[in-house]
Protein backbone atom coordinates (compact mmCIF):
# COMPACT_ATOMS: atom_id res chain seq x y z
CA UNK A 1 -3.22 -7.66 5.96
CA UNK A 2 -2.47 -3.99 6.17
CA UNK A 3 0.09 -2.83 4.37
CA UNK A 4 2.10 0.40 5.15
CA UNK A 5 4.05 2.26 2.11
CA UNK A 6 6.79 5.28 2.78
CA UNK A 7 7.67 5.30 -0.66
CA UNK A 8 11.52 5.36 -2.05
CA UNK A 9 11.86 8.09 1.15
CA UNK A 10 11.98 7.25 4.66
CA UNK A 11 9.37 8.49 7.20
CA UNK A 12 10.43 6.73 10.78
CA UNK A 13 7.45 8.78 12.34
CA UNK A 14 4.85 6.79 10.49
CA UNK A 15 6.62 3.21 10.64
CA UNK A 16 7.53 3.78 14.03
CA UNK A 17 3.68 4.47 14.99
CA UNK A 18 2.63 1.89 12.91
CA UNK A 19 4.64 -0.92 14.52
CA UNK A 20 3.74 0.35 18.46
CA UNK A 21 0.14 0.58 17.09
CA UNK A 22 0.79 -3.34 16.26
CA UNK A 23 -1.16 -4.13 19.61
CA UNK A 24 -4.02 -2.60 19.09
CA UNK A 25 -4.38 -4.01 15.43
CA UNK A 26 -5.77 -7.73 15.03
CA UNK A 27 -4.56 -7.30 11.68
CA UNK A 28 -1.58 -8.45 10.16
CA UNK A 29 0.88 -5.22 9.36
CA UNK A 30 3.74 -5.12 6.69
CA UNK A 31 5.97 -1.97 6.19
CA UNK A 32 7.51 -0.74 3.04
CA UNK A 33 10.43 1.07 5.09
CA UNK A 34 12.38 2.83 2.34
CA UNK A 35 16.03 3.20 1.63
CA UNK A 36 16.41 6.03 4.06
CA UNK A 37 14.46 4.41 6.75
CA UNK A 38 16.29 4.37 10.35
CA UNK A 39 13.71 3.07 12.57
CA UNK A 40 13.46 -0.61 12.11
CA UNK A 41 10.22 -2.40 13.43
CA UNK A 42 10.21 -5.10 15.81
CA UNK A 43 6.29 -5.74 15.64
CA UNK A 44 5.72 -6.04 12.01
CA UNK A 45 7.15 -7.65 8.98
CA UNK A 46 9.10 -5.01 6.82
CA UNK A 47 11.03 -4.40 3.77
CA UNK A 48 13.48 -1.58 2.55
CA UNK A 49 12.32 -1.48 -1.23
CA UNK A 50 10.61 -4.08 -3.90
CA UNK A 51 10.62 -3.80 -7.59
CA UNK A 52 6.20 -3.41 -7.60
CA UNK A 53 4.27 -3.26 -4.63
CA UNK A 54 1.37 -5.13 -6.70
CA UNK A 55 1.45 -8.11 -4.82
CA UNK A 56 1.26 -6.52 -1.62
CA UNK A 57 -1.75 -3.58 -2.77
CA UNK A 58 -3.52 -7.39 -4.12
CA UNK A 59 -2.96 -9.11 -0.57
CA UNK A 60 -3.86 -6.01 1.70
CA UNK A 61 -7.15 -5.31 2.86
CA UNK A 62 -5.96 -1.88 3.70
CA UNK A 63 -3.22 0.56 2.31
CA UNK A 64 -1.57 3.05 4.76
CA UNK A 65 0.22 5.67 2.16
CA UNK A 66 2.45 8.13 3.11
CA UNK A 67 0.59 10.80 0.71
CA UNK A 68 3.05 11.04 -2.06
CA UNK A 69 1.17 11.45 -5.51
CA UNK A 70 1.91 8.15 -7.04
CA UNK A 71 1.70 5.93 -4.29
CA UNK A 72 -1.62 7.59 -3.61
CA UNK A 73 -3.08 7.70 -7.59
CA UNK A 74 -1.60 4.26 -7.78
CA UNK A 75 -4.07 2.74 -4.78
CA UNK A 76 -7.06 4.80 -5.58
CA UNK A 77 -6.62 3.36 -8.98
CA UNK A 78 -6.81 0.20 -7.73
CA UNK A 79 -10.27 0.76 -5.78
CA UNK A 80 -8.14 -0.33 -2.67
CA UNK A 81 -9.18 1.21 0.88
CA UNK A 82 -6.22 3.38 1.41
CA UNK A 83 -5.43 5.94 4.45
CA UNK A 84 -2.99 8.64 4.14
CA UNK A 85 -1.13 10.21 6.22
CA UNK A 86 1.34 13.50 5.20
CA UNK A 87 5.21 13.17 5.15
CA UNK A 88 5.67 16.69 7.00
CA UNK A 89 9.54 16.60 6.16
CA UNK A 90 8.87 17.19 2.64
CA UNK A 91 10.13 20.23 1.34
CA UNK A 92 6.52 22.09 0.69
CA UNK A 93 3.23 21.26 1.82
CA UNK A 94 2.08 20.11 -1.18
CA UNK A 95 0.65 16.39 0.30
CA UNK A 96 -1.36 18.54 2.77
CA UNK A 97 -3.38 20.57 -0.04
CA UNK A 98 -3.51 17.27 -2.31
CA UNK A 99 -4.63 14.99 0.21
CA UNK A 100 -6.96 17.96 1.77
CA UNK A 101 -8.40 17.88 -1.76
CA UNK A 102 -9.24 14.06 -2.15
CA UNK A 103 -10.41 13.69 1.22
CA UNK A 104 -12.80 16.08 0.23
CA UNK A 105 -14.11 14.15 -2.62
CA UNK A 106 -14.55 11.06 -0.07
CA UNK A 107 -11.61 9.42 -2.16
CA UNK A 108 -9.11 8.93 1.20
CA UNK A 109 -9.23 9.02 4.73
CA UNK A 110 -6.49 11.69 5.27
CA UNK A 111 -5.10 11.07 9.03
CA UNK A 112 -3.57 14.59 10.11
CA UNK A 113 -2.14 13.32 13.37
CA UNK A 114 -0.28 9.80 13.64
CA UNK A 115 -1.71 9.52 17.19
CA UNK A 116 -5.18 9.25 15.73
CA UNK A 117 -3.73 6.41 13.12
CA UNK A 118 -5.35 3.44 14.86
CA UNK A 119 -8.70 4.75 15.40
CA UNK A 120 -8.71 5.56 11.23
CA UNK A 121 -7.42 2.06 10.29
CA UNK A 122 -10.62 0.36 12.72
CA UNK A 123 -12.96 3.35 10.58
CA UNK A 124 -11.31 2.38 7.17
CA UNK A 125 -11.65 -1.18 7.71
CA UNK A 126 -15.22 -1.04 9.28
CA UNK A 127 -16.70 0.66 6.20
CA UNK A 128 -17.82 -1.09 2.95
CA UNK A 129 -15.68 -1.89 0.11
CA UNK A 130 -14.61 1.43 -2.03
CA UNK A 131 -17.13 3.06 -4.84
CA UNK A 132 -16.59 1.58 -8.01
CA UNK A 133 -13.45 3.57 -10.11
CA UNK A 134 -15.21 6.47 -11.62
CA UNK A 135 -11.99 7.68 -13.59
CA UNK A 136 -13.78 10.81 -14.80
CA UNK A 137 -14.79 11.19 -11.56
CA UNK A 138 -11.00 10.75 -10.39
CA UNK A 139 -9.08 12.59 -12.63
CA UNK A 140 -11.19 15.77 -13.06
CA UNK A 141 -10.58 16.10 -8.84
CA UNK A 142 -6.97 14.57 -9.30
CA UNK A 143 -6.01 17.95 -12.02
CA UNK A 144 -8.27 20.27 -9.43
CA UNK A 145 -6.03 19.48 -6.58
CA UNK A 146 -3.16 19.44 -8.48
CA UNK A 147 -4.18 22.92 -10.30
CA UNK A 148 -4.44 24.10 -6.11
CA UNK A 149 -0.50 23.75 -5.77
């Protein structure tokens, strides 16, 4: 299963590319939509919000994060694949420079253009199983890219 999180916000552009992507993914797809979410799928299985997300990060053999900070310290954490794509109608461009900075410690696959979404989720599901959680590792490149905002 591949499960698709917006966080508390909505982001239609993602969820709405996710769910016409649907037939071109074997995969099962479930979207956390968020409270603000307008755009309602009618490929995949969604929800608006859950108390955890645990029991969807255990079933999913991929995580499509919509690059907010906890969502994506919370997968990596996990040693879950995860894919990330930006929220551009955040205020700043902070997700850009974070992401930009884990992607460049091989930590996420940072997807820059939702057109290019289903060729990353066939590349992050046709590679091996994450490194092992180094948290040194992690957090020393988590405080440099959050030091770069």
């Amino acid at each position: 299963m591949i499960f698709v999180t917006v966080g508390t916000i909505g982001f239609d552009a993602l969820v709405q590319r996710m769910d016409e992507a649907r037939r071109e993914i074997a995969d099962e797809i479930v979207i956390q939509i968020g409270s603000t979410g307008t755009y309602i799928p009618k490929h995949c299985a969604y929800f608006r919000s859950a108390p955890t997300l645990t029991d969807f990060y255990d079933r999913a053999s991929l995580v499509v994060g919509h690059g907010g900070t906890g969502t994506t310290l919370g997968v990596l954490e996990r040693g879950s694949r995860l894919v990330s794509v930006r929220n551009p109608e955040m205020i700043d461009d902070h997700q850009d420079e974070f992401l930009t900075e884990l992607e460049g410690m091989g930590l996420v696959s940072y997807c820059r253009n939702l057109k290019d979404l289903p060729q990353f989720i066939a590349a992050a599901l046709a590679k091996d199983a994450p490194p092992p959680y180094d948290p040194k590792r992690f957090f020393v490149g988590v405080i440099s890219a959050l030091e770069n905002f």
